[in-house]
C-alpha atoms as a PDB file:
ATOM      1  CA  UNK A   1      54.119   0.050  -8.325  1.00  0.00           C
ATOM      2  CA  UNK A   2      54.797  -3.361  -6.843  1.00  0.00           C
ATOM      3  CA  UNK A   3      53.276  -6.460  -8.118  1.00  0.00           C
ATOM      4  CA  UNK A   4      51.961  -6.308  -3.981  1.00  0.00           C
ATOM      5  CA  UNK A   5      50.851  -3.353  -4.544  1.00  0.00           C
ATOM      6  CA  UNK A   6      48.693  -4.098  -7.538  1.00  0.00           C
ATOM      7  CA  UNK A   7      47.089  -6.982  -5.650  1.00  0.00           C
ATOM      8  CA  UNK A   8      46.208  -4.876  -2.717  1.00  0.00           C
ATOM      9  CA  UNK A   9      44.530  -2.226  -5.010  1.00  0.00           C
ATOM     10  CA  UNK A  10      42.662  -4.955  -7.169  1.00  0.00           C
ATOM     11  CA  UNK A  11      41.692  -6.892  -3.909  1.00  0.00           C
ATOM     12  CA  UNK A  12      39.759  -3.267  -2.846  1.00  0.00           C
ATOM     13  CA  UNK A  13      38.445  -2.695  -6.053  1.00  0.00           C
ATOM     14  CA  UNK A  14      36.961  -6.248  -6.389  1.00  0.00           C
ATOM     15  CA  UNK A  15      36.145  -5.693  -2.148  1.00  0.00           C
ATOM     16  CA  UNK A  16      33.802  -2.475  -3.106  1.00  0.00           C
ATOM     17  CA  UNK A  17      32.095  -3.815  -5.872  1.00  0.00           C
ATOM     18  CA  UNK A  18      30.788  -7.036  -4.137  1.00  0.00           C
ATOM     19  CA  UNK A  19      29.664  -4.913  -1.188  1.00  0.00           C
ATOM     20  CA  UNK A  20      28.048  -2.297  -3.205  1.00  0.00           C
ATOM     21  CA  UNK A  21      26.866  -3.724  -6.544  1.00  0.00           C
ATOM     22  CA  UNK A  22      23.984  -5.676  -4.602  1.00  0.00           C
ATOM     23  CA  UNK A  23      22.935  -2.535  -3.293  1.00  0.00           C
ATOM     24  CA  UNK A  24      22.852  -1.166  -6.245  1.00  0.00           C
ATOM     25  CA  UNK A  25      20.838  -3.723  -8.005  1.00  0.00           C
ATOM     26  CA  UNK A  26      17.797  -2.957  -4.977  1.00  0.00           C
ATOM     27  CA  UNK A  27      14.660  -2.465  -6.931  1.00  0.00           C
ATOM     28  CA  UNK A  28      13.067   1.004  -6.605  1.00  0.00           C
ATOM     29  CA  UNK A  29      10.854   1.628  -4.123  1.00  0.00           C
ATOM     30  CA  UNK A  30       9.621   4.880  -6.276  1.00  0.00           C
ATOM     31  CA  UNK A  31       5.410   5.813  -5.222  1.00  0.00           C
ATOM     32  CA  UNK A  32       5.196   4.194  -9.370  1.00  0.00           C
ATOM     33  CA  UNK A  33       5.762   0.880  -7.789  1.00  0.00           C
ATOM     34  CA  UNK A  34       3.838   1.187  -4.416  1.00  0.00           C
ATOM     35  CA  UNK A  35       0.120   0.279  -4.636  1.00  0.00           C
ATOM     36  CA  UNK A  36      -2.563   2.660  -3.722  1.00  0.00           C
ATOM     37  CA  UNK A  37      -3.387   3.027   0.251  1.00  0.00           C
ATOM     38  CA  UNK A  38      -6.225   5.035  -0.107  1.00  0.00           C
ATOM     39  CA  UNK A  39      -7.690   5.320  -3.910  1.00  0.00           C
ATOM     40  CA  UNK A  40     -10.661   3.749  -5.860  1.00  0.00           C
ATOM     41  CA  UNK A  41      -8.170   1.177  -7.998  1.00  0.00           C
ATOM     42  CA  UNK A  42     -11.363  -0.108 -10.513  1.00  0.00           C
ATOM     43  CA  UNK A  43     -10.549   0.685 -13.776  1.00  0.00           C
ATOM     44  CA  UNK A  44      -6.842   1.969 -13.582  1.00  0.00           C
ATOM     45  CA  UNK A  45      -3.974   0.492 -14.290  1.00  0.00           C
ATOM     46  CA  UNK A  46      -2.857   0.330 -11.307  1.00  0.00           C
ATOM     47  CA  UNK A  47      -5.782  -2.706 -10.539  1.00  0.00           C
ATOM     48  CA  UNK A  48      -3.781  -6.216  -9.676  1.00  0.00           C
ATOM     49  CA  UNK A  49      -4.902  -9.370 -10.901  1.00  0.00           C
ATOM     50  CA  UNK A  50      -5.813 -10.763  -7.335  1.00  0.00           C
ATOM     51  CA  UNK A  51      -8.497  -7.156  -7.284  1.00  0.00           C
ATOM     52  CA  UNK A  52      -9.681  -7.955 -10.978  1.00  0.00           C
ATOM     53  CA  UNK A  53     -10.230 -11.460 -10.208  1.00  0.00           C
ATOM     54  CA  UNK A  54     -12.244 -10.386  -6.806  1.00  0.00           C
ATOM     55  CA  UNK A  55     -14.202  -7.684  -9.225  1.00  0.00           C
ATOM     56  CA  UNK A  56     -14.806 -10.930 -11.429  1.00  0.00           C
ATOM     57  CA  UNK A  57     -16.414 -12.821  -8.735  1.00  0.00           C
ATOM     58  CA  UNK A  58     -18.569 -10.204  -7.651  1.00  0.00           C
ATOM     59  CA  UNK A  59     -19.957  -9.275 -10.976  1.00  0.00           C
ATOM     60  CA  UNK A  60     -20.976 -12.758 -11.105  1.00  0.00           C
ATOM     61  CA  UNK A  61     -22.465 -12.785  -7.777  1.00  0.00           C
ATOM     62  CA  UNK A  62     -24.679  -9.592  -9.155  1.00  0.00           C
ATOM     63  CA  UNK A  63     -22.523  -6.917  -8.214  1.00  0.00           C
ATOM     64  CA  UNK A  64     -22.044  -3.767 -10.408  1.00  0.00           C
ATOM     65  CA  UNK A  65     -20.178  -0.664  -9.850  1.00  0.00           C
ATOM     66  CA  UNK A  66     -17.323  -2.069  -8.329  1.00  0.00           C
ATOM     67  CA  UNK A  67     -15.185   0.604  -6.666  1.00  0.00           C
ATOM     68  CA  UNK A  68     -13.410   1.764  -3.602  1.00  0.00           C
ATOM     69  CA  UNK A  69     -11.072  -1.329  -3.494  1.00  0.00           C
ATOM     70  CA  UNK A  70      -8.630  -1.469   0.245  1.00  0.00           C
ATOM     71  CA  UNK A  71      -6.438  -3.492   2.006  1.00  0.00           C
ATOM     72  CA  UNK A  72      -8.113  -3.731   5.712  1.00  0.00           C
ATOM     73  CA  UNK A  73      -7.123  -6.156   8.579  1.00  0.00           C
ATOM     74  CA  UNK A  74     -11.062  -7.786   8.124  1.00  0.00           C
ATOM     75  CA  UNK A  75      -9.684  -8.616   4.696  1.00  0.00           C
ATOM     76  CA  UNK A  76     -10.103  -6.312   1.158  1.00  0.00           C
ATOM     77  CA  UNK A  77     -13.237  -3.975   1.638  1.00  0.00           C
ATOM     78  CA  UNK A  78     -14.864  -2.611  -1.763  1.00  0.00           C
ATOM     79  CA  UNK A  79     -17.897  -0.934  -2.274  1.00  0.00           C
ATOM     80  CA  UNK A  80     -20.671  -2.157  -5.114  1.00  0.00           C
ATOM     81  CA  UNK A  81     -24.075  -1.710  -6.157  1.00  0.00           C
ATOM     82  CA  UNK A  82     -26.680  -4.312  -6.385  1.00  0.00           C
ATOM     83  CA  UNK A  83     -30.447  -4.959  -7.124  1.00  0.00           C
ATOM     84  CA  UNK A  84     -29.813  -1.134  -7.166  1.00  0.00           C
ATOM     85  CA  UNK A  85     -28.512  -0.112  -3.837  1.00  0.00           C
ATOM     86  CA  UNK A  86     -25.056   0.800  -2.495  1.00  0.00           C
ATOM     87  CA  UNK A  87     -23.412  -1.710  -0.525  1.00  0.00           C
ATOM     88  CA  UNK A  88     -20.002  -2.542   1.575  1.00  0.00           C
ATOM     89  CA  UNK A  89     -18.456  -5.820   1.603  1.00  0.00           C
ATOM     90  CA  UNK A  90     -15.275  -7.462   2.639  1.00  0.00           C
ATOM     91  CA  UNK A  91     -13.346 -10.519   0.784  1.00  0.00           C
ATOM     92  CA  UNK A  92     -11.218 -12.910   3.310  1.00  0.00           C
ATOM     93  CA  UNK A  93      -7.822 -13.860   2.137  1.00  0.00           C
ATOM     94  CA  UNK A  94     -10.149 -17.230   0.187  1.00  0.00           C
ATOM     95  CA  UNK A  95     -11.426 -14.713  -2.266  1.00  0.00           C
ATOM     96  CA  UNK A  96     -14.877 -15.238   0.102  1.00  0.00           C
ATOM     97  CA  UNK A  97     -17.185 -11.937   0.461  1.00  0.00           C
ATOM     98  CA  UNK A  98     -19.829 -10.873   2.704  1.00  0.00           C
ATOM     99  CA  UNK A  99     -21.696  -7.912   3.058  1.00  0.00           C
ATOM    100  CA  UNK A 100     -21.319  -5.579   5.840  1.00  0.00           C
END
């Protein structure tokens, strides 16, 4: 083989690898690293900070029971108990809650 031809053949090799080693370095996007659409998250590990800090706030507030924790377009809707009875509330994008 040429010295030309050498070039050409390291030129694709190096060619392939920049197009495809980025690709290949793409995070999964395995159902392990998507969070839950439709599942009670309180208590698994699968609970993010932003949810344990909102649980936080809400057990200081009075709440107990926290469960049933979604993403909604009002904001994040969980359900709770307090003073004994069930109740729905939603938490703005502030970490602000109101019963519903």
């Amino acid at each position: 083989m040429s010295i030309m031809s050498w070039r050409v053949a390291a030129y694709a090799v190096a060619s392939f690898l920049v197009i495809t080693l980025p690709a290949l370095a793409q995070p999964s996007t395995t159902s392990s690293t998507r969070p839950p659409t439709d599942e009670s998250t309180t208590g698994s590990s699968q609970t993010s900070v932003a949810d344990q800090e909102l649980i936080r706030k809400l057990e200081e507030a009075g709440y107990t029971q926290v469960r049933d924790i979604k993403s909604t377009a009002e904001g994040i809707s969980v359900r709770a108990t307090k003073d004994g009875k069930e109740v729905s509330l939603v938490a703005d994008s502030s970490g602000k809650f109101q019963e519903r």
